[in-house]
N, C-alpha and C. Protein backbone atom coordinates (compact mmCIF):
# COMPACT_ATOMS: atom_id res chain seq x y z
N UNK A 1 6.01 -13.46 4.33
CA UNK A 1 4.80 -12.66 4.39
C UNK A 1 4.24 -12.41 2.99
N UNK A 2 5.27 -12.21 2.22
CA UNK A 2 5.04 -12.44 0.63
C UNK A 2 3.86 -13.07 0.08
N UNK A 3 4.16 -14.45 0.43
CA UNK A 3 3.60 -15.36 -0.07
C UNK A 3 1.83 -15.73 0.89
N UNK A 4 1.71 -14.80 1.97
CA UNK A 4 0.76 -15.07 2.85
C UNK A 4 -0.03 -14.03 2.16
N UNK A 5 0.56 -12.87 2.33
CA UNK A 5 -0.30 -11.73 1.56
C UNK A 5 0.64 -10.92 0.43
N UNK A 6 -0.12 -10.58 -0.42
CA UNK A 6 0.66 -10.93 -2.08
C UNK A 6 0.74 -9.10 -1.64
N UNK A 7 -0.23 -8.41 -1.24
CA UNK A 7 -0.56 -7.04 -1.09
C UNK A 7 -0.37 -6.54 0.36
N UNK A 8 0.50 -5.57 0.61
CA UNK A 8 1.09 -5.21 2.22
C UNK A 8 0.92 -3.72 1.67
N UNK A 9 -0.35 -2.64 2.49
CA UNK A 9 0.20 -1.19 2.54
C UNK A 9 -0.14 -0.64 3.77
N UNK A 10 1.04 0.10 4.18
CA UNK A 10 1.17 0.78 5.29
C UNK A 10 0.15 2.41 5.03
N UNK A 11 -0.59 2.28 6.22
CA UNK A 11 -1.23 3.71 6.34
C UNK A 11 -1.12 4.32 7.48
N UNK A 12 -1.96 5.62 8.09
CA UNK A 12 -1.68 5.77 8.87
C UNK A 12 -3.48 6.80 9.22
N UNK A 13 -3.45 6.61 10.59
CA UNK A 13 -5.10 7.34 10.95
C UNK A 13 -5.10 8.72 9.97
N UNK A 14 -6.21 9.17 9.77
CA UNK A 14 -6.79 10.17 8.84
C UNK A 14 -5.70 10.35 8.11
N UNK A 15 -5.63 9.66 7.24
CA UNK A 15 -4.42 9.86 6.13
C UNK A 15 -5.67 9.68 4.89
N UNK A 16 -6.49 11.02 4.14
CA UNK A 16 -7.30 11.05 2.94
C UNK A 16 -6.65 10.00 2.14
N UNK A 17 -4.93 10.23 1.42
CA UNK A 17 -4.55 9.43 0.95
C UNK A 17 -4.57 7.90 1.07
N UNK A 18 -4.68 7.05 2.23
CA UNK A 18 -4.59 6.02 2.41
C UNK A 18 -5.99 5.49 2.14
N UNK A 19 -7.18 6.50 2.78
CA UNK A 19 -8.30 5.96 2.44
C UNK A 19 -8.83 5.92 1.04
N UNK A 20 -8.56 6.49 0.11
CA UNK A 20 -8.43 6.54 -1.02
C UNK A 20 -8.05 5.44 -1.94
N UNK A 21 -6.63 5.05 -1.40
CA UNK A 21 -6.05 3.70 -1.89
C UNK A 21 -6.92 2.44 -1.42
N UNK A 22 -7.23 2.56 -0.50
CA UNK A 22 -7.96 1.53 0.01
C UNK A 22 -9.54 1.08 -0.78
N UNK A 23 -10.36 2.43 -1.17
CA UNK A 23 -11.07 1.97 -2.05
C UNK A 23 -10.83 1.72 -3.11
N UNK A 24 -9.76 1.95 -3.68
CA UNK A 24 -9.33 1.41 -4.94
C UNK A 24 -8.84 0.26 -5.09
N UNK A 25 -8.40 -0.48 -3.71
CA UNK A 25 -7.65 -2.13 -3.85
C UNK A 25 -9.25 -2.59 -3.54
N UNK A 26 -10.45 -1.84 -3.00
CA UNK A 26 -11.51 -2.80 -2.99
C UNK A 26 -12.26 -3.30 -3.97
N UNK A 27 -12.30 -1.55 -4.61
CA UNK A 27 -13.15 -1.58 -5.68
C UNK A 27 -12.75 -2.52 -6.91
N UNK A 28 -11.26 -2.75 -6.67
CA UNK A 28 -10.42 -3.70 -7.94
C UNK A 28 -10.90 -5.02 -7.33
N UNK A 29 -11.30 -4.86 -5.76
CA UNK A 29 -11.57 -6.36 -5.65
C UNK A 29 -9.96 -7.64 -5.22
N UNK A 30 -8.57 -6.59 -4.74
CA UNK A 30 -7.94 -6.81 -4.60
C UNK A 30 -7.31 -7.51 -2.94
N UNK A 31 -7.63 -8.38 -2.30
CA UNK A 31 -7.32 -8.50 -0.91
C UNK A 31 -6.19 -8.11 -0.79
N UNK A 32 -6.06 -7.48 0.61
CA UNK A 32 -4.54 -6.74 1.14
C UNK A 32 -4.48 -6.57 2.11
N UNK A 33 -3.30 -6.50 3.20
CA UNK A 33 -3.27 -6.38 4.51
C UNK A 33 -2.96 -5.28 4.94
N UNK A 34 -3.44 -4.34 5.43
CA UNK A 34 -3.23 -3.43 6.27
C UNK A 34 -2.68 -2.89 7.45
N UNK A 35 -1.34 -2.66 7.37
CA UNK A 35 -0.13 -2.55 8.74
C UNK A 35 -0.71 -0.60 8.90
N UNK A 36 -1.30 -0.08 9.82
CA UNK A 36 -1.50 0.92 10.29
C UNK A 36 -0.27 1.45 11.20
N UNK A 37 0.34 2.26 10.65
CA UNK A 37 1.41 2.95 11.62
C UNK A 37 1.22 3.60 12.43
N UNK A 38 -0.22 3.99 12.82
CA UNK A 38 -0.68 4.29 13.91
C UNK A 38 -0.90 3.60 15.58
N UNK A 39 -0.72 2.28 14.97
CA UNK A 39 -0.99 1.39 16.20
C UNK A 39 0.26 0.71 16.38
N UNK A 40 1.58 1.12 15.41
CA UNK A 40 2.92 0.71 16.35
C UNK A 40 3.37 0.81 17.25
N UNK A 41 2.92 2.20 18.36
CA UNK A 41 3.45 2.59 19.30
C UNK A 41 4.60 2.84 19.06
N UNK A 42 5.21 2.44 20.49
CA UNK A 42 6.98 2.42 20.59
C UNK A 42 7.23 2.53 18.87
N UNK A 43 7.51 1.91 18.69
CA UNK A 43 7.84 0.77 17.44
C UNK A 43 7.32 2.00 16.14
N UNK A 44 6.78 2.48 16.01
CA UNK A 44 6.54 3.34 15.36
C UNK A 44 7.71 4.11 14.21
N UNK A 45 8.39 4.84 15.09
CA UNK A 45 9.68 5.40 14.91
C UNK A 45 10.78 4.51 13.96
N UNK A 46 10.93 3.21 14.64
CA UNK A 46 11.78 2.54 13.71
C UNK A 46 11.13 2.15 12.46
N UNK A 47 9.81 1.71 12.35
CA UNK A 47 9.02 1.29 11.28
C UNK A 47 8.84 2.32 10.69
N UNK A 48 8.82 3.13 10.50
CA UNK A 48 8.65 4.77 9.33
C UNK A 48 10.05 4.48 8.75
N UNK A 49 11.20 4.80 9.67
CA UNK A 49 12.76 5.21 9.11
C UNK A 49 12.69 3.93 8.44
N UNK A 50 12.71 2.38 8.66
CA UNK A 50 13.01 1.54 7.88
C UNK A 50 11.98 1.92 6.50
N UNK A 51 11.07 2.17 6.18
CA UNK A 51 10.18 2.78 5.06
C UNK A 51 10.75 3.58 4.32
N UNK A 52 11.40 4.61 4.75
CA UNK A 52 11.62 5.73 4.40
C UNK A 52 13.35 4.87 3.61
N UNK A 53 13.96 4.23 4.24
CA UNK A 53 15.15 4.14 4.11
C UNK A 53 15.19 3.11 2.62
N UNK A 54 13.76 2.13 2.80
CA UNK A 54 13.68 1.68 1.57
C UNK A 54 13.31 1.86 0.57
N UNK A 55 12.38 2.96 0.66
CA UNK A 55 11.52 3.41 -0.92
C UNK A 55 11.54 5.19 -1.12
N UNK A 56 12.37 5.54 -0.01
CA UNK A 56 12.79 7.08 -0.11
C UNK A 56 11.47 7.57 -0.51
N UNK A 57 10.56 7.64 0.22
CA UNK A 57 9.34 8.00 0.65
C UNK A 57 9.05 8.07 2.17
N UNK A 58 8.85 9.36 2.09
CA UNK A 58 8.10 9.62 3.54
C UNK A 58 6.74 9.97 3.89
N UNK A 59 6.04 9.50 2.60
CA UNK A 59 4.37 9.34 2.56
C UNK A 59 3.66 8.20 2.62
N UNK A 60 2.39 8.14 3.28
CA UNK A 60 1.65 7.16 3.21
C UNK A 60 0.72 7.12 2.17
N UNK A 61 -0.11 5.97 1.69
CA UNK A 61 0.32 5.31 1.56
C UNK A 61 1.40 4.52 1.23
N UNK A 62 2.10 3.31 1.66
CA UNK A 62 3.25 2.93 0.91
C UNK A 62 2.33 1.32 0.66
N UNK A 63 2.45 1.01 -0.45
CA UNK A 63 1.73 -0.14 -0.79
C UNK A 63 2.91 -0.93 -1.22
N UNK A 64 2.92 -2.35 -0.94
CA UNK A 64 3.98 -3.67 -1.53
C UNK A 64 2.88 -4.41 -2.24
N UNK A 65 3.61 -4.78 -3.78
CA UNK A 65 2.78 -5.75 -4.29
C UNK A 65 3.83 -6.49 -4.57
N UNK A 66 3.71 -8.03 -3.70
CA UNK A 66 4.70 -8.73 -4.06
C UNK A 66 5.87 -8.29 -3.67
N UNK A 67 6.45 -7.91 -2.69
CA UNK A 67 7.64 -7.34 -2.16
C UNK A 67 8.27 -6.09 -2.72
N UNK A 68 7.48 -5.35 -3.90
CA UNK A 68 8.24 -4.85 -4.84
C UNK A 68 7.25 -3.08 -4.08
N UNK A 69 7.71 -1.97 -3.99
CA UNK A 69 7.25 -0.86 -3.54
C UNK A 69 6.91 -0.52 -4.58
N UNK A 70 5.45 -0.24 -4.68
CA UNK A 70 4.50 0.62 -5.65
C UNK A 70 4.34 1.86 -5.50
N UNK A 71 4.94 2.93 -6.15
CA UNK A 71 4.67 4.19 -5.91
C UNK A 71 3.36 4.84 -6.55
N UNK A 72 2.49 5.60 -5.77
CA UNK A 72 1.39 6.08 -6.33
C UNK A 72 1.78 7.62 -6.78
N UNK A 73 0.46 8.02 -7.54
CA UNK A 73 0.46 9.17 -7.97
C UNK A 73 -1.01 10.02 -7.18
N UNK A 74 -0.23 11.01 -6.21
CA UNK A 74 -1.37 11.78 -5.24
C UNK A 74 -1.84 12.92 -6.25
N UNK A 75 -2.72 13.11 -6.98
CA UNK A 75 -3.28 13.85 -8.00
C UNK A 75 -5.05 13.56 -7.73
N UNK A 76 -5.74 14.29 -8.76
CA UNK A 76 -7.21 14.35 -8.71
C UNK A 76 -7.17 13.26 -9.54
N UNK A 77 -6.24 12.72 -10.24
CA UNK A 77 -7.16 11.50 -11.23
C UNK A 77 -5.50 10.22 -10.88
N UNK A 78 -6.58 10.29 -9.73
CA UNK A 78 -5.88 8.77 -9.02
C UNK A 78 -6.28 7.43 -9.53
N UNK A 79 -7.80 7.18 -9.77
CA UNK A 79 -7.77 6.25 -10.35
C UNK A 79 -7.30 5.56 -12.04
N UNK A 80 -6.57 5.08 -11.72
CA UNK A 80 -5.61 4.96 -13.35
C UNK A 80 -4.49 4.71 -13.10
N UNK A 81 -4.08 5.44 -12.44
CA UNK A 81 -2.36 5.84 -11.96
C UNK A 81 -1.62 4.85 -12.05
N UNK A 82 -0.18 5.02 -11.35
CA UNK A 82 0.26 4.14 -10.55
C UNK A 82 -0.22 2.98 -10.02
N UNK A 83 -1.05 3.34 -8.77
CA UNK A 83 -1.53 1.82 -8.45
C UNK A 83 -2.35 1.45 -8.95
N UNK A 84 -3.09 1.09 -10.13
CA UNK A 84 -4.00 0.79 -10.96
C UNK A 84 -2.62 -0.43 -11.56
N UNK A 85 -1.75 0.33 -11.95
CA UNK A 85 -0.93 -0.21 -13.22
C UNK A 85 -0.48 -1.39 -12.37
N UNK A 86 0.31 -0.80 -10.77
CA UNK A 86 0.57 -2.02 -9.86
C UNK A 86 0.23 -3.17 -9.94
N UNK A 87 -0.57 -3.24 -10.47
CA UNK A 87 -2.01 -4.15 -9.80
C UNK A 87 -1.92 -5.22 -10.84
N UNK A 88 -1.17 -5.40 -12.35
CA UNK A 88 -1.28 -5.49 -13.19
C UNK A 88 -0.75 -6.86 -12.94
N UNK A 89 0.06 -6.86 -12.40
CA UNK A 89 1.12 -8.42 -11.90
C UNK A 89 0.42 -9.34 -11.37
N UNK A 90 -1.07 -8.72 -10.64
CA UNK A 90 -1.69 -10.03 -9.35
C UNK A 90 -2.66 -10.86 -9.76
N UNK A 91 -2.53 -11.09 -10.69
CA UNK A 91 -3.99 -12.17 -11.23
C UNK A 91 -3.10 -13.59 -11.16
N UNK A 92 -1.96 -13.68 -11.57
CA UNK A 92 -1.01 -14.76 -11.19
C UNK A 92 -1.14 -14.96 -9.69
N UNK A 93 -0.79 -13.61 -8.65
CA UNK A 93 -0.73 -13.95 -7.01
C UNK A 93 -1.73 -14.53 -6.37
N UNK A 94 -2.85 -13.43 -6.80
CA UNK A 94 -3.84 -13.72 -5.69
C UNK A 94 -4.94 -13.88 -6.52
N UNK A 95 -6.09 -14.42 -6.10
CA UNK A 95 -7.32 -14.15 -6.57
C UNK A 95 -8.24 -12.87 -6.52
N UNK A 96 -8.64 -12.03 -7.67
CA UNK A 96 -9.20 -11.29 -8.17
C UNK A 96 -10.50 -10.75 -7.70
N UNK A 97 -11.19 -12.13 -7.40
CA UNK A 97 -12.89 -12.41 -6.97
C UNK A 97 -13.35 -11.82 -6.04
């Protein structure tokens, strides 16, 4: 999946935070796939705990760049942060444009 999509973040319905991130992978101009934990159903439950179990985070967004868990910074001056810096690796992955 890696290699299909360089950018994987999990959100979840009215999550401010997620929508937030999301204009920021646009506005960078960054393509990314979007797994909504809202529409797991069933499946739901196990897909959080496996999240939680890997990046000891129990917040959304959880963004993968490149398999690697990007932790953000939930503050008023989000843009910069964390996932700004993330982002720093993908001009090699993906295209920019």
């Amino acid at each position: 999946m890696v290699r299909k999509h360089p950018v994987v973040m999990y959100t979840k319905e009215y999550c401010p935070y997620c929508v937030r991130a999301k204009n920021e992978l646009q506005a960078d101009r960054v393509p990314y796939v979007e797994k909504n934990l809202s529409d797991y159903g069933l499946n739901a439950e196990a897909t959080v705990k496996g999240l939680v179990e890997l990046t000891q985070c129990r917040t959304v967004p959880q963004i993968f760049v490149c398999g690697k868990y990007v932790s953000i910074q939930r503050s008023s001056n989000f843009h910069g942060g964390p996932l700004s810096l993330g982002m720093q690796s993908l001009p090699s992955v993906v295209s920019l444009s």
